[in-house]
C-alpha atoms as a PDB file:
ATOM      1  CA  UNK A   1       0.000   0.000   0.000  1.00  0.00           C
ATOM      2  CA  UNK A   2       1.123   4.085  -1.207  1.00  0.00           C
ATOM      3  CA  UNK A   3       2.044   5.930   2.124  1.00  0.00           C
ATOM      4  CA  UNK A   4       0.117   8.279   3.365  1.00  0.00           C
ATOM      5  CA  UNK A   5      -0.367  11.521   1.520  1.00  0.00           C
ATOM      6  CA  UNK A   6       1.588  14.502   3.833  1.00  0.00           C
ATOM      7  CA  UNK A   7      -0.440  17.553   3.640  1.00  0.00           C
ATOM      8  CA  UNK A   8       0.349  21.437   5.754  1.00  0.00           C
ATOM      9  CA  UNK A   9      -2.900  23.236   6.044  1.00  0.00           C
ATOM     10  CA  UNK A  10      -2.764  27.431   6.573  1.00  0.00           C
ATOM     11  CA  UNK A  11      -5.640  28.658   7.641  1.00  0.00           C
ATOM     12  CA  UNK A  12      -7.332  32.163   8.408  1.00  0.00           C
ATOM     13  CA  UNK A  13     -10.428  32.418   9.832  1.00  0.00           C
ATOM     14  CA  UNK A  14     -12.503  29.137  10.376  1.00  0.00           C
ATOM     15  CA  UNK A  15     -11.546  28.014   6.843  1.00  0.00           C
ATOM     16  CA  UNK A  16     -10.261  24.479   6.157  1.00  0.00           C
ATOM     17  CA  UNK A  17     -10.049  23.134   9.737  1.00  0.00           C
ATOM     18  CA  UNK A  18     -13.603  21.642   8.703  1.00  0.00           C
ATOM     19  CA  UNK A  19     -14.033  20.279   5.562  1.00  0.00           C
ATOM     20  CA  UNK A  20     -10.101  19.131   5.485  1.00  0.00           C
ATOM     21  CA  UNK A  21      -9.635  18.111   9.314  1.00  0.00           C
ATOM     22  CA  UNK A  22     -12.714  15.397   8.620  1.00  0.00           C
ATOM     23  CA  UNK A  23     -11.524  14.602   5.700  1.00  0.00           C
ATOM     24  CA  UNK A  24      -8.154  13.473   6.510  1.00  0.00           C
ATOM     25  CA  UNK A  25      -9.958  11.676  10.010  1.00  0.00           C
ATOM     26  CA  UNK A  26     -12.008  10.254   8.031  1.00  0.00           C
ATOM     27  CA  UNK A  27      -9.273   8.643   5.246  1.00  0.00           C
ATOM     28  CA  UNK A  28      -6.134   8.763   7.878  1.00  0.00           C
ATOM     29  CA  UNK A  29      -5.193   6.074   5.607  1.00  0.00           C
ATOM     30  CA  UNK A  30      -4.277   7.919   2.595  1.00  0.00           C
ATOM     31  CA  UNK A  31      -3.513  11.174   4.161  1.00  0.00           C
ATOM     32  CA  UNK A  32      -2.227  13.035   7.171  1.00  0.00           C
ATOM     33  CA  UNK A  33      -1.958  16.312   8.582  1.00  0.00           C
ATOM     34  CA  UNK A  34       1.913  16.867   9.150  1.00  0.00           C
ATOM     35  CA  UNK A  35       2.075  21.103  10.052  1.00  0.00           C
ATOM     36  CA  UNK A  36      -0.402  23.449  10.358  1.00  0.00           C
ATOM     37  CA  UNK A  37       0.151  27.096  10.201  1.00  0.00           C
ATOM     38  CA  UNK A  38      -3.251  28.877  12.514  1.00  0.00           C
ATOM     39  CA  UNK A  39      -2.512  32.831  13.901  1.00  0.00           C
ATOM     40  CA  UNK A  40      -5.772  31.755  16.740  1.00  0.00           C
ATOM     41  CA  UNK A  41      -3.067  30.143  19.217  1.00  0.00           C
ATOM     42  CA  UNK A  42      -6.352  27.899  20.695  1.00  0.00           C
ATOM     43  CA  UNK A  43      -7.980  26.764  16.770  1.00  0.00           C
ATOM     44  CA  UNK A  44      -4.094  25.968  15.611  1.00  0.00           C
ATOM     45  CA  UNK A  45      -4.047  23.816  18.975  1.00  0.00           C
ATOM     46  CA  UNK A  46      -7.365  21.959  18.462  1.00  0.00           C
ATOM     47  CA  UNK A  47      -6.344  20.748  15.300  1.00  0.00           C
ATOM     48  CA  UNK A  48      -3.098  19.993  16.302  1.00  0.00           C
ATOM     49  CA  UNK A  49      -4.310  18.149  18.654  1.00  0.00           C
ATOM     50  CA  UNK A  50      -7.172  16.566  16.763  1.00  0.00           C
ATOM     51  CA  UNK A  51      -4.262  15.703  13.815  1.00  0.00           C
ATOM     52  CA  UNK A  52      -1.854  14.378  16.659  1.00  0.00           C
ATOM     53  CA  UNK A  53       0.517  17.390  15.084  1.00  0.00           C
ATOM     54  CA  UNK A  54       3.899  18.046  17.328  1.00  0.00           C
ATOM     55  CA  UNK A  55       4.423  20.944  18.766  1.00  0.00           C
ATOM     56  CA  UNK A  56       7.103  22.349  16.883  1.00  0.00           C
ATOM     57  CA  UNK A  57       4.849  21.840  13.553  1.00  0.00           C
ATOM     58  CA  UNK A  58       2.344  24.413  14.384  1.00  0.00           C
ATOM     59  CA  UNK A  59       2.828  27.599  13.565  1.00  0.00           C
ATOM     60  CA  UNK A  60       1.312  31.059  14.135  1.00  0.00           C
ATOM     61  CA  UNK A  61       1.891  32.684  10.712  1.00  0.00           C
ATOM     62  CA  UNK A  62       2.920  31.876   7.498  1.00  0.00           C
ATOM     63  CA  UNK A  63       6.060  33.830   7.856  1.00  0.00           C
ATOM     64  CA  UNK A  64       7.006  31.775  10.751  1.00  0.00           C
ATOM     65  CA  UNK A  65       6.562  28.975   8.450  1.00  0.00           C
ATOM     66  CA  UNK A  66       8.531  29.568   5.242  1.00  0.00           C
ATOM     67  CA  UNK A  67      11.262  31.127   7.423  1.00  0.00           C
ATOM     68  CA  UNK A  68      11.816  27.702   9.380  1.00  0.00           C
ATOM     69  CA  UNK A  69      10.658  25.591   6.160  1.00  0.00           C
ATOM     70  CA  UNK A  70      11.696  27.346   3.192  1.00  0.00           C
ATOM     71  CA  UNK A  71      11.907  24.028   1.253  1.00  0.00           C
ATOM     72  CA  UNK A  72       9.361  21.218   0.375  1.00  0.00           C
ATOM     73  CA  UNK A  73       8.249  19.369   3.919  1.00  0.00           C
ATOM     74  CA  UNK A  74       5.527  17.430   2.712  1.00  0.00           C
ATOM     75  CA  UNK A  75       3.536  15.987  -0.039  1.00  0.00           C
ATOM     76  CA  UNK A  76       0.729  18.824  -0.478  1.00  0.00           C
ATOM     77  CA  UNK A  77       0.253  22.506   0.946  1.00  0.00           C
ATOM     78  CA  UNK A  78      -3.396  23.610   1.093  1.00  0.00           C
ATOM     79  CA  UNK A  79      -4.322  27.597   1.427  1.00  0.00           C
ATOM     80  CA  UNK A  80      -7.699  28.053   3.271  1.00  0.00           C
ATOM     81  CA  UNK A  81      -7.466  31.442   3.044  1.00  0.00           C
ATOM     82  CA  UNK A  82      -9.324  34.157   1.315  1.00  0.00           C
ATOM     83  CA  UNK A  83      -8.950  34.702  -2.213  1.00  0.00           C
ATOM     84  CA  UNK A  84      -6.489  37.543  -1.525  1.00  0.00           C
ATOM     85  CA  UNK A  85      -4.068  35.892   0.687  1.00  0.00           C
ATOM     86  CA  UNK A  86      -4.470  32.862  -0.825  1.00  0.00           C
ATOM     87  CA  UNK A  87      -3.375  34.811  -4.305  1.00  0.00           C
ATOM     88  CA  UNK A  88      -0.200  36.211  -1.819  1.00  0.00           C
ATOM     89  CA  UNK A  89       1.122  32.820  -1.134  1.00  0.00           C
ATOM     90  CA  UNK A  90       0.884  30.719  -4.170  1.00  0.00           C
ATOM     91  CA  UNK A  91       4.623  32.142  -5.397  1.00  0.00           C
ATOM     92  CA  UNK A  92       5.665  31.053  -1.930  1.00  0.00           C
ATOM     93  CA  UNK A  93       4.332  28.031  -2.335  1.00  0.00           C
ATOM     94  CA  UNK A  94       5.738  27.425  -5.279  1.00  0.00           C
ATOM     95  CA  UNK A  95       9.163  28.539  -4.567  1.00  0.00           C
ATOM     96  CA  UNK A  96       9.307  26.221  -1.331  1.00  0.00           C
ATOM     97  CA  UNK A  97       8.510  23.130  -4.026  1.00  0.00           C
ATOM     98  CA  UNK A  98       4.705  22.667  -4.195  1.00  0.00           C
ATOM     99  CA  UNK A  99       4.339  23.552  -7.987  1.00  0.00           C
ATOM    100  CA  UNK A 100       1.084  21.151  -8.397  1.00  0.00           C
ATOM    101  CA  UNK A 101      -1.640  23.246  -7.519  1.00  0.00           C
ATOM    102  CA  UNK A 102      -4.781  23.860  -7.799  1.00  0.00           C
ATOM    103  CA  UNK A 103      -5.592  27.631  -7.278  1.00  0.00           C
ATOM    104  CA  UNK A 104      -8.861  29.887  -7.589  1.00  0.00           C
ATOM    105  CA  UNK A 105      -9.215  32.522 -10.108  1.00  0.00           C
ATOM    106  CA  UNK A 106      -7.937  35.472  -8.239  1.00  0.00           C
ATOM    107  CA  UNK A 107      -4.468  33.430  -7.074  1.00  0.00           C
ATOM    108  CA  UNK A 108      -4.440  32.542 -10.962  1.00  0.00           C
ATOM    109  CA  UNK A 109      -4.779  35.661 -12.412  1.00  0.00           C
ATOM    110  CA  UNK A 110      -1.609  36.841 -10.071  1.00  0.00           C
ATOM    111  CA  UNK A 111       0.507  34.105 -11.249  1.00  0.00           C
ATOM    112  CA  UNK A 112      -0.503  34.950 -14.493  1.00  0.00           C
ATOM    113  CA  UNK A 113       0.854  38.840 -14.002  1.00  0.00           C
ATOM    114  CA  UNK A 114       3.567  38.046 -12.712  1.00  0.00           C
ATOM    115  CA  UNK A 115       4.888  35.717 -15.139  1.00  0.00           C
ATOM    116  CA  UNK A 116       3.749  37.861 -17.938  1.00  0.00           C
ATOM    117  CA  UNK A 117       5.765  40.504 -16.326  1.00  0.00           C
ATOM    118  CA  UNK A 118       8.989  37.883 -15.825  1.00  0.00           C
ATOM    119  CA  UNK A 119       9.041  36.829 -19.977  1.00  0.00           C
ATOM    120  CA  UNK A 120       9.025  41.047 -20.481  1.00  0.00           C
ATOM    121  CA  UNK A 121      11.706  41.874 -18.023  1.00  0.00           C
ATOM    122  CA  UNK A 122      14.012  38.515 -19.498  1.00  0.00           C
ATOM    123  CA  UNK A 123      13.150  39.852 -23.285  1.00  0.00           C
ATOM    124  CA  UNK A 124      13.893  43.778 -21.932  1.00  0.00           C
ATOM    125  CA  UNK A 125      17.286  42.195 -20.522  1.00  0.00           C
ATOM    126  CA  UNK A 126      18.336  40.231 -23.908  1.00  0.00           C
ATOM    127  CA  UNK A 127      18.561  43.740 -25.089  1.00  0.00           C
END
């Protein structure tokens, strides 16, 4: 049998903990909470706890995070975040290694920009 999926959920607000946190209870077989990144000290602490996540993988922002784990540290990264921050950190999420993603309009459109505006500053530099 495939190990168990790896997955780091960041939250804001009281998104993800739900639909996620059952999901992976209800399927701990093929997946598993391994960090989860929660600015409400007591919510990040339930679902540690809920998760059976160590301490020293739960974190209160999502700078704390990428500062201690600027690389790859698991299998998946979800965002349950609004669509602005969620838009915010899908280039660090793909810089720390989690380039399959599946992202919402507004976090598209961003990546989008930005990349239109990385092929114009190369082809401004070949100059």
């Amino acid at each position: 049998m495939k190990d168990r999926i790896s997955i780091v959920l960041i939250v804001e607000g009281n998104r993800g903990r739900g639909i996620f946190g059952q999901y992976a209870l209800t399927h701990s077989q093929q997946v598993v909470f391994f960090a989860v990144v929660d600015p409400d000290e007591e919510k990040c602490l339930d679902f540690a706890q809920a998760h059976r996540i160590s301490a020293v993988r739960q974190f209160a922002s999502v700078a704390e995070f990428f500062e201690r784990h600027p690389d790859k540290i698991a299998d998946a990264l979800i965002i349950a975040a609004s669509g602005t921050v969620r838009a915010e950190l899908v280039s660090l999420r793909i810089k720390a290694g989690y380039a399959d993603l599946s992202c919402d309009e507004a976090a598209c459109r961003l990546r989008s920009r930005r990349t239109h505006r990385e092929r114009r500053a190369q082809r401004e530099c070949e100059f």
